[in-house]
C-alpha atoms as a PDB file:
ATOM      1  CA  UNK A   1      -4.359  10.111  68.843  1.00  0.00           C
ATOM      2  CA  UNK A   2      -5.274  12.962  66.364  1.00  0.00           C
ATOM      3  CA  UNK A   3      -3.959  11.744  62.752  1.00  0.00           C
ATOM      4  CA  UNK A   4      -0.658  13.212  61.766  1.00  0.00           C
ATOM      5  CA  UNK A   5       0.602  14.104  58.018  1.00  0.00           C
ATOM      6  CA  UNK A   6       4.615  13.719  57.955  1.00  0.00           C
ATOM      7  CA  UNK A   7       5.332  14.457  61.154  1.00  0.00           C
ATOM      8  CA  UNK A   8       2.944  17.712  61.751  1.00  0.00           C
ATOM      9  CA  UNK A   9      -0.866  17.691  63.388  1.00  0.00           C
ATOM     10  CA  UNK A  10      -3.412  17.508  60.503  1.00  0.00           C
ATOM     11  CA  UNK A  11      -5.266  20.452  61.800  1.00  0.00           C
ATOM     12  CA  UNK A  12      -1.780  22.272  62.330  1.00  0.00           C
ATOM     13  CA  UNK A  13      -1.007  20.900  59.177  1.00  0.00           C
ATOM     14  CA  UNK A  14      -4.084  23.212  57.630  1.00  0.00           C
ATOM     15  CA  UNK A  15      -3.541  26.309  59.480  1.00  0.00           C
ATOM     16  CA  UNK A  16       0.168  26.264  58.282  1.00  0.00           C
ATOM     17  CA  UNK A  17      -0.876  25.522  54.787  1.00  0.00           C
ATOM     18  CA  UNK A  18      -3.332  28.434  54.314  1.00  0.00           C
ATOM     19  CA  UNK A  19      -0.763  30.707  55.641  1.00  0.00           C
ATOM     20  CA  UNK A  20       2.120  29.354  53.591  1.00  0.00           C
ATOM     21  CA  UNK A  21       4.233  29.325  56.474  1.00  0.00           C
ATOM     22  CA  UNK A  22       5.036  25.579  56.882  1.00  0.00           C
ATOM     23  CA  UNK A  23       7.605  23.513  55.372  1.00  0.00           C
ATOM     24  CA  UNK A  24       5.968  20.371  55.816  1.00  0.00           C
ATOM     25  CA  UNK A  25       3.424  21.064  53.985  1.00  0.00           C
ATOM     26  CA  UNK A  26       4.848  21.517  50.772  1.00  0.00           C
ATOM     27  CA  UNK A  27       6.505  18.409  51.129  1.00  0.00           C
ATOM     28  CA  UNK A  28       3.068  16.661  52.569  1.00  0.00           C
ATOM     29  CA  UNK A  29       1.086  17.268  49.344  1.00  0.00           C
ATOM     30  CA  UNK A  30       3.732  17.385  46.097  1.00  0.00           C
ATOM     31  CA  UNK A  31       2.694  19.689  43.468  1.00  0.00           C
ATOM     32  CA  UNK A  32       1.588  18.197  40.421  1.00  0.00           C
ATOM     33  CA  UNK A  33       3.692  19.617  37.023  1.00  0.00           C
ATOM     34  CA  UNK A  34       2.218  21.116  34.571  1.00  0.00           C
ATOM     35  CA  UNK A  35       2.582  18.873  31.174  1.00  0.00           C
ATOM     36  CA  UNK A  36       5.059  19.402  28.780  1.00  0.00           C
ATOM     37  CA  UNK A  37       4.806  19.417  25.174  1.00  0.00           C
ATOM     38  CA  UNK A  38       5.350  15.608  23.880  1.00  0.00           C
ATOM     39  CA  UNK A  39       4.936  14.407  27.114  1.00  0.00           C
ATOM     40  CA  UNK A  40       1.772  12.870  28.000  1.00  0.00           C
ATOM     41  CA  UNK A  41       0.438   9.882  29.153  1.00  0.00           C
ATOM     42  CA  UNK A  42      -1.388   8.113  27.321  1.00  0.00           C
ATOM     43  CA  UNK A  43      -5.347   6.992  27.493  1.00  0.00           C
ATOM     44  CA  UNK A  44      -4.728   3.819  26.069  1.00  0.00           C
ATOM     45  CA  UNK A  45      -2.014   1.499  25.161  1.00  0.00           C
ATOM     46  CA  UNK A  46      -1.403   0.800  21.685  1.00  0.00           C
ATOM     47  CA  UNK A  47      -2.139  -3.360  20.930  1.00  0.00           C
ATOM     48  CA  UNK A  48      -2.430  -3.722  16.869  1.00  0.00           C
ATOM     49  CA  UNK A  49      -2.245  -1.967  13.913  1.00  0.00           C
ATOM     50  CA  UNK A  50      -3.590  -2.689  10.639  1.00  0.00           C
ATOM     51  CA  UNK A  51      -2.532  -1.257   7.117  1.00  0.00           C
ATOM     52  CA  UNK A  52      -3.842  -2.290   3.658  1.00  0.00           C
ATOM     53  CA  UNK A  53      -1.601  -4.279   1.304  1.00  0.00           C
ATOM     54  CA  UNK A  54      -2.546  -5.231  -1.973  1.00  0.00           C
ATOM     55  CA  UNK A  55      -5.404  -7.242  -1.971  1.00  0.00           C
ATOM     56  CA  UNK A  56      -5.797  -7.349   1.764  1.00  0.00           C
ATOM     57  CA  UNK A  57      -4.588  -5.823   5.074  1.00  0.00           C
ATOM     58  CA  UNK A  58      -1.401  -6.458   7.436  1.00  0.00           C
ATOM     59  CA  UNK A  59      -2.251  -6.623  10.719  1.00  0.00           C
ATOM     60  CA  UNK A  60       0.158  -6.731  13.687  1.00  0.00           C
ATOM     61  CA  UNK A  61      -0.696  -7.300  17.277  1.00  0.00           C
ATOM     62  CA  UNK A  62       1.880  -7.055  19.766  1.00  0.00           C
ATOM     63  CA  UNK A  63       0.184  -8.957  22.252  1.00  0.00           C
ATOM     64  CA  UNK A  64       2.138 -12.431  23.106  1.00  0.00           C
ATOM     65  CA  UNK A  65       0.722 -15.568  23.879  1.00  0.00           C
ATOM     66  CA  UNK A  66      -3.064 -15.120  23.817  1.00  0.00           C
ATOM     67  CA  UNK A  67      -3.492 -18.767  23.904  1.00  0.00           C
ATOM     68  CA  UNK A  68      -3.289 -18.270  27.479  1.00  0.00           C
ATOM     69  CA  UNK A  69      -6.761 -16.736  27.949  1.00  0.00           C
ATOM     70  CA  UNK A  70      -7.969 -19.706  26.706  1.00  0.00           C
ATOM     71  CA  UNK A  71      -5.547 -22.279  28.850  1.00  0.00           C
ATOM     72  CA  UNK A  72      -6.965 -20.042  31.763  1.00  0.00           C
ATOM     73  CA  UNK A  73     -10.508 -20.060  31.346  1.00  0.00           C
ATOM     74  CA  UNK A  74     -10.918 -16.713  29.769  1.00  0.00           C
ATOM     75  CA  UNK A  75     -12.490 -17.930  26.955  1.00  0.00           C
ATOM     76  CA  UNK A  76     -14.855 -14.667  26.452  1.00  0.00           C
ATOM     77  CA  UNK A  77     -11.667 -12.680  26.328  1.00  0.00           C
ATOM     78  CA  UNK A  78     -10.283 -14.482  23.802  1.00  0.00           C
ATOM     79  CA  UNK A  79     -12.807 -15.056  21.491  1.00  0.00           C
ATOM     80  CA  UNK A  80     -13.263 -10.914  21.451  1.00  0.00           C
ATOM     81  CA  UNK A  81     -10.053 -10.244  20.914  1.00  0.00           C
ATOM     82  CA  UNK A  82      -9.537 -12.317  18.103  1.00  0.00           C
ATOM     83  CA  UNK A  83     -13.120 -11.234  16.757  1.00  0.00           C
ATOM     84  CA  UNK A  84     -11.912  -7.915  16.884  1.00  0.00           C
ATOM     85  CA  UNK A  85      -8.785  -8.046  15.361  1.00  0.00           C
ATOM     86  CA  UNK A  86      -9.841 -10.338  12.511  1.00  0.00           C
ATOM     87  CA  UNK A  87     -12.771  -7.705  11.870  1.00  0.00           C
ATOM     88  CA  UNK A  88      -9.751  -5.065  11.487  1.00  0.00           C
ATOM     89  CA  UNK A  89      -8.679  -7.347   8.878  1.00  0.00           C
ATOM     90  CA  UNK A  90     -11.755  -7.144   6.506  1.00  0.00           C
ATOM     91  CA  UNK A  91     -11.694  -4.299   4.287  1.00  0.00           C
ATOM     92  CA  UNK A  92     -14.744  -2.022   4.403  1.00  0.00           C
ATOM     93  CA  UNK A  93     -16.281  -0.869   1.792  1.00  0.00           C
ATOM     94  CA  UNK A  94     -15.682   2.834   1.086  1.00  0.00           C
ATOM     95  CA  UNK A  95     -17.801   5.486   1.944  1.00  0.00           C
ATOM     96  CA  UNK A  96     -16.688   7.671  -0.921  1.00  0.00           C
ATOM     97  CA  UNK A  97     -15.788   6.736  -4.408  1.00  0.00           C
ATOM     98  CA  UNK A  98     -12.208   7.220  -4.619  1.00  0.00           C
ATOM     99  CA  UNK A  99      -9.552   7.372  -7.900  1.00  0.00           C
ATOM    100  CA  UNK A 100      -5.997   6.747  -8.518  1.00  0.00           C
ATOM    101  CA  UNK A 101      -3.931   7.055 -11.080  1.00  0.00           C
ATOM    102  CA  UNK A 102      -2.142   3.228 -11.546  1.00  0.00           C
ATOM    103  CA  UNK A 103       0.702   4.279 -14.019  1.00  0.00           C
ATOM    104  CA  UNK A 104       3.573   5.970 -12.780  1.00  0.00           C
ATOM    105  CA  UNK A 105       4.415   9.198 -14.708  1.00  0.00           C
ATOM    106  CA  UNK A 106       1.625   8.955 -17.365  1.00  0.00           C
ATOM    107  CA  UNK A 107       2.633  10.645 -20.768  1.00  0.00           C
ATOM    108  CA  UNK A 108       0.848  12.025 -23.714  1.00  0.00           C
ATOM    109  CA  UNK A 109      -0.283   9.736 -26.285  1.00  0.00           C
ATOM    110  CA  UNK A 110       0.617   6.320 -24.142  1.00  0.00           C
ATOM    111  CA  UNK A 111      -1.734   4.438 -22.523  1.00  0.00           C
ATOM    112  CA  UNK A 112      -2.362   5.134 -18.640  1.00  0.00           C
ATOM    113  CA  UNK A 113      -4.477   3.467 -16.443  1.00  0.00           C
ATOM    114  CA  UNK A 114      -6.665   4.947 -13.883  1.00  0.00           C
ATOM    115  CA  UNK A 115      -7.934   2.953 -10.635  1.00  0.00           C
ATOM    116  CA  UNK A 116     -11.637   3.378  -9.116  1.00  0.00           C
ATOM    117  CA  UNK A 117     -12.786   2.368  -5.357  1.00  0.00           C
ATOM    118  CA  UNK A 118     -16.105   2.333  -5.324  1.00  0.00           C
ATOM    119  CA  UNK A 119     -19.261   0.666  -3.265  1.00  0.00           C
ATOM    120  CA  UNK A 120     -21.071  -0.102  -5.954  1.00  0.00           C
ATOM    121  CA  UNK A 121     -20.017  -0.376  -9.830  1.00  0.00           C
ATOM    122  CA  UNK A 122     -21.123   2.794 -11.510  1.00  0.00           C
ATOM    123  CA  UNK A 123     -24.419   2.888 -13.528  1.00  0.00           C
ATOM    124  CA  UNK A 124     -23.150   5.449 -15.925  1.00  0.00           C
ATOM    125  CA  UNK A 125     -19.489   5.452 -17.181  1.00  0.00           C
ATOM    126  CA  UNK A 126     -17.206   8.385 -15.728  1.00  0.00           C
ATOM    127  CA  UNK A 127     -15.930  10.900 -17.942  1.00  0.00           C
ATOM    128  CA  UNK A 128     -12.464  12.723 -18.165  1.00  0.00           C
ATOM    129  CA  UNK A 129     -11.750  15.810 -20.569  1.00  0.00           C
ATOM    130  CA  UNK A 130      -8.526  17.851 -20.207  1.00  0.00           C
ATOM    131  CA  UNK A 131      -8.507  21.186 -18.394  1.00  0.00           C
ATOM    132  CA  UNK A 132      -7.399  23.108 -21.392  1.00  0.00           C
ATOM    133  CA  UNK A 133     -10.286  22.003 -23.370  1.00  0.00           C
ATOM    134  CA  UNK A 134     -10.655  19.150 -25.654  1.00  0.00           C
ATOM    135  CA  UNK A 135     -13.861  16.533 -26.107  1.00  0.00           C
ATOM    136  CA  UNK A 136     -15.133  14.919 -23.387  1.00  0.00           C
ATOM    137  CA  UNK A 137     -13.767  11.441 -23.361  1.00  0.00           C
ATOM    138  CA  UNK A 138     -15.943   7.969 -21.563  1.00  0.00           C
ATOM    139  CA  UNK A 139     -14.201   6.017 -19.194  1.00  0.00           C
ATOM    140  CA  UNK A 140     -15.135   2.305 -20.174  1.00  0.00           C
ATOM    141  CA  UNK A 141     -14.270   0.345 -16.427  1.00  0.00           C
ATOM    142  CA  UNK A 142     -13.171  -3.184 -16.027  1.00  0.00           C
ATOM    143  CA  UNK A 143     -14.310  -4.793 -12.645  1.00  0.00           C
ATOM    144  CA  UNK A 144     -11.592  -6.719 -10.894  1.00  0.00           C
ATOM    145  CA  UNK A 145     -13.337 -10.049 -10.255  1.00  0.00           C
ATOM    146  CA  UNK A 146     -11.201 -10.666  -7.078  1.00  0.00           C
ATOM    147  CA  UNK A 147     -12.130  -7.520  -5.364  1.00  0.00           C
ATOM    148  CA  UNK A 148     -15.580  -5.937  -6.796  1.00  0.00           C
ATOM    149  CA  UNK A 149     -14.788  -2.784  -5.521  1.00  0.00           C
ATOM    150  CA  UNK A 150     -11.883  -1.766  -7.845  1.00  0.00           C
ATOM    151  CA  UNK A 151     -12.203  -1.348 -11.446  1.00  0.00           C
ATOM    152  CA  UNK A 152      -9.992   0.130 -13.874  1.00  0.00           C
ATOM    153  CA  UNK A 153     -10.104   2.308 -16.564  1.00  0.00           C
ATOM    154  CA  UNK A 154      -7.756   2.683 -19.793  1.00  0.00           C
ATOM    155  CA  UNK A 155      -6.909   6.510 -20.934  1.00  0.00           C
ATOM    156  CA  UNK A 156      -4.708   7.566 -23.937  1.00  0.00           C
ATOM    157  CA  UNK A 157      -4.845  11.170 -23.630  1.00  0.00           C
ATOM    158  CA  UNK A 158      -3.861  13.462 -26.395  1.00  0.00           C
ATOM    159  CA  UNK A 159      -1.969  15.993 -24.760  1.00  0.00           C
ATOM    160  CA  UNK A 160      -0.234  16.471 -21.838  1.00  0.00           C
ATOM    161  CA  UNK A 161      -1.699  18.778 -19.388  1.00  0.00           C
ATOM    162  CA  UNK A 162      -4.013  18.878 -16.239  1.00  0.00           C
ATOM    163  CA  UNK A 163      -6.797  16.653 -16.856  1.00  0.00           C
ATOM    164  CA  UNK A 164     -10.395  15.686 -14.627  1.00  0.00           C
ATOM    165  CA  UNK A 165     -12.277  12.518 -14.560  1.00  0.00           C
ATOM    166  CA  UNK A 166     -16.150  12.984 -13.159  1.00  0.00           C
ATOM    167  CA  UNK A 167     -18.059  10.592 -12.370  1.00  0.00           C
ATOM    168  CA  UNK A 168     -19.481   8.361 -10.402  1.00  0.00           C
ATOM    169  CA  UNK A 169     -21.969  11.173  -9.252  1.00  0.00           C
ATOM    170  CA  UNK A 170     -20.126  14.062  -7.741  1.00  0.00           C
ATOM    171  CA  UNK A 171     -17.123  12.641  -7.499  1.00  0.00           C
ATOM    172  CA  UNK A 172     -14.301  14.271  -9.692  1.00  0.00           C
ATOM    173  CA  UNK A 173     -10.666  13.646  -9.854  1.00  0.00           C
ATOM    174  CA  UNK A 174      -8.013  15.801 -11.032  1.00  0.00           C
ATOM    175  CA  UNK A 175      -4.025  14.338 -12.436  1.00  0.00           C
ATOM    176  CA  UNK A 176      -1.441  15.805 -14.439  1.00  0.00           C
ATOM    177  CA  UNK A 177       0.098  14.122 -17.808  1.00  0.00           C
ATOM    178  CA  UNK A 178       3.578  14.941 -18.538  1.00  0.00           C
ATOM    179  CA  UNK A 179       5.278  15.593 -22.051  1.00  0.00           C
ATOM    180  CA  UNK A 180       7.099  13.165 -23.870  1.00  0.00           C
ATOM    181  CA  UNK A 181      10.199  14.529 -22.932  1.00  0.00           C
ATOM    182  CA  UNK A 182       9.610  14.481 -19.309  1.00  0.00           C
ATOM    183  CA  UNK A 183      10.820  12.134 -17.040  1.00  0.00           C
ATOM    184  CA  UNK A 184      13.429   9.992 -19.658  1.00  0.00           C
ATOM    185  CA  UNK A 185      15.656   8.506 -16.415  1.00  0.00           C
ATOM    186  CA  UNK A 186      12.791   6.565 -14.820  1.00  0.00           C
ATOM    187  CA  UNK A 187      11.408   5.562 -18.052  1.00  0.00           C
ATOM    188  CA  UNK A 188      14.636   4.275 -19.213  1.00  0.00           C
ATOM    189  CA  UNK A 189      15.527   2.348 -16.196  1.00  0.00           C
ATOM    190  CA  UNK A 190      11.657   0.461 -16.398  1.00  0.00           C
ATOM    191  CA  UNK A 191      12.963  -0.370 -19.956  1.00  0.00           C
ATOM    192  CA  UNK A 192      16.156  -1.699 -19.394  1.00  0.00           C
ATOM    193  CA  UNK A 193      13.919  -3.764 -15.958  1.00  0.00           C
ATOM    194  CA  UNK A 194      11.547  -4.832 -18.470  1.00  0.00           C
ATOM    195  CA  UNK A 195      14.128  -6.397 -21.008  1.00  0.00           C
ATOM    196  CA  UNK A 196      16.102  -8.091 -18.423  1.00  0.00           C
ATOM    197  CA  UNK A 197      12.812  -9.870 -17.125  1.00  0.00           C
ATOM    198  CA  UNK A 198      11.788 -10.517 -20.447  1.00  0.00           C
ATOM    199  CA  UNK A 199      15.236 -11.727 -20.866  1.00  0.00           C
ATOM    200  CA  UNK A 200      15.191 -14.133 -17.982  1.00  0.00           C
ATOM    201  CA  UNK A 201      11.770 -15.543 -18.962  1.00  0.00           C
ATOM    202  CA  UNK A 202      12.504 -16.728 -22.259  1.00  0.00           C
ATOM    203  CA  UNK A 203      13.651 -20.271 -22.719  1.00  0.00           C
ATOM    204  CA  UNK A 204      17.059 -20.536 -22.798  1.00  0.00           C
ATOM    205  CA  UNK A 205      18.227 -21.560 -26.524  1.00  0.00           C
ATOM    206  CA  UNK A 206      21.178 -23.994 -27.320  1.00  0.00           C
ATOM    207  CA  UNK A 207      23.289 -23.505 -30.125  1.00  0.00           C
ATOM    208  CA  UNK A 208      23.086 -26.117 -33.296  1.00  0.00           C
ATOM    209  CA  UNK A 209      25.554 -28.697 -33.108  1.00  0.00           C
ATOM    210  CA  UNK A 210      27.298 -29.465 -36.311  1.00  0.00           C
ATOM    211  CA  UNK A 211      26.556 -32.826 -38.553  1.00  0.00           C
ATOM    212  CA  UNK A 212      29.100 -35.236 -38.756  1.00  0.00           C
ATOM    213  CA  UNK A 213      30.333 -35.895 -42.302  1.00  0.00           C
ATOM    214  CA  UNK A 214      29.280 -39.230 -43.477  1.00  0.00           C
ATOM    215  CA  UNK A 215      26.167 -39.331 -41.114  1.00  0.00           C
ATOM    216  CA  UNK A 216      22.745 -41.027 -42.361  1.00  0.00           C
ATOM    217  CA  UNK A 217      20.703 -38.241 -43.034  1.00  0.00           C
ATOM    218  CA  UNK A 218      24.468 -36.958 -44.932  1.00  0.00           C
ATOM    219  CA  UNK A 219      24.619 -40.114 -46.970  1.00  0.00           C
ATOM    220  CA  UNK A 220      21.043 -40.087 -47.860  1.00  0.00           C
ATOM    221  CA  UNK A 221      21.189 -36.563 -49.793  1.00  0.00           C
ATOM    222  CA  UNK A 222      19.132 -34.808 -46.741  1.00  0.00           C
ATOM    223  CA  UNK A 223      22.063 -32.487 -46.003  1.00  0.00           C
ATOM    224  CA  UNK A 224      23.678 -30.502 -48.639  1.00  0.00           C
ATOM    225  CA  UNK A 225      27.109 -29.794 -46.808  1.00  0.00           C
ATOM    226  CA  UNK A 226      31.176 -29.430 -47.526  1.00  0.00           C
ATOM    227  CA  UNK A 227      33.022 -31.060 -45.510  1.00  0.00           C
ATOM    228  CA  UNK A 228      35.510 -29.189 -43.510  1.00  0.00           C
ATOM    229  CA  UNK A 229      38.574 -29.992 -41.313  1.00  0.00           C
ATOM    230  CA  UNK A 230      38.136 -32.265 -38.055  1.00  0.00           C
ATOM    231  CA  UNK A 231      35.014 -34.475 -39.742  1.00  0.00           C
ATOM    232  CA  UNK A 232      32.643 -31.503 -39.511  1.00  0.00           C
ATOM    233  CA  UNK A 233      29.939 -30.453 -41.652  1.00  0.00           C
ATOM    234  CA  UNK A 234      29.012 -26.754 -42.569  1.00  0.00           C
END
């Protein structure tokens, strides 16, 4: 029997089709639609995602269960998906040296500090000098002895202004200081945060309790007291 598409003769089915002249056929082979912005399907599905987070990485998987590779024999698979996802994990070591400024809204003549990612500590210690001219200031770096490649850097600058820290090599880095009038709600508020930690740190502190008139240390001339109403001492 010759082969049939829906119904119609497959070489009926052709002649139809070049002529445009057949129902079936536009119902044989459906038309595919052209894609549509935001609508696409996607190459591959989406398994884990990693972000840094202070002095490691987060890393989410949203693959359940993968104990179950192993329970089934697929040993291979498991061991390279948890090899690859735990090598997500590490951080690499930048390509590029990288700065960051580490105090939030630095000010003129307060100390700021200023954050360096690096490869390799720098031979030579950076430089900063402010845009609208002053001397050229060093940049003495502290290296954070849990993670070698940050070190830090102390600035006081002098004014505020744009300033530009060069160094290591090539690499230069450009943040603003603000006035000492800029700013005052934020700074306040990390004030009033600071005392009320400082605050809740301290040992708490008990009030002196009052000698008893007539007590040893009383009777022995060590405390100079009148006596007052009730027996007390003050």
């Amino acid at each position: 029997a010759a082969p049939r598409i829906g119904g119609v003769p497959a070489a009926g089915l052709a002649r139809c089709a070049r002529r445009r002249a057949c129902p079936a056929a536009r119902h044989a082979a459906p038309r595919r639609r052209a894609p549509t912005a935001g609508r696409r399907a996607p190459a591959r599905a989406l398994v884990a995602a990693k972000r840094r987070f202070g002095l490691g990485a987060v890393v989410v998987s949203v693959v359940p269960e993968t104990f179950r590779w192993a329970l089934a024999g697929q040993g291979a698979i498991y061991a390279s998906f948890w090899n690859r996802l735990l090598a997500a994990a590490t951080p690499a070591a930048p390509v590029a040296a990288t700065w960051r400024v580490a105090t939030a809204w630095p000010k003129a003549q307060m100390p700021m500090a200023l954050q360096l990612e690096a490869g390799a500590f720098p031979i030579a210690p950076p430089t900063v000098r402010a845009l609208a001219g002053g001397p050229t200031v060093a940049l003495p770096l502290r290296q954070d002895p849990r993670l070698p490649e940050w070190s830090t850097a102390v600035f006081w600058p002098a004014a505020a202004g744009w300033h530009q820290v060069q160094g290591p090599g090539k690499t230069s880095y450009s943040f603003y200081v603000f006035g000492p009038d800029d700013w005052q709600g934020p700074a306040a508020q990390q004030r009033q945060l600071a005392a009320a930690q400082r605050a809740a740190a301290a040992p708490a502190r008990h009030p002196p309790q009052p000698t008893r008139c007539g007590s040893p240390g009383q009777r022995a001339g060590f405390s100079a007291c009148s006596c007052l109403p009730r027996g007390t001492c003050g």
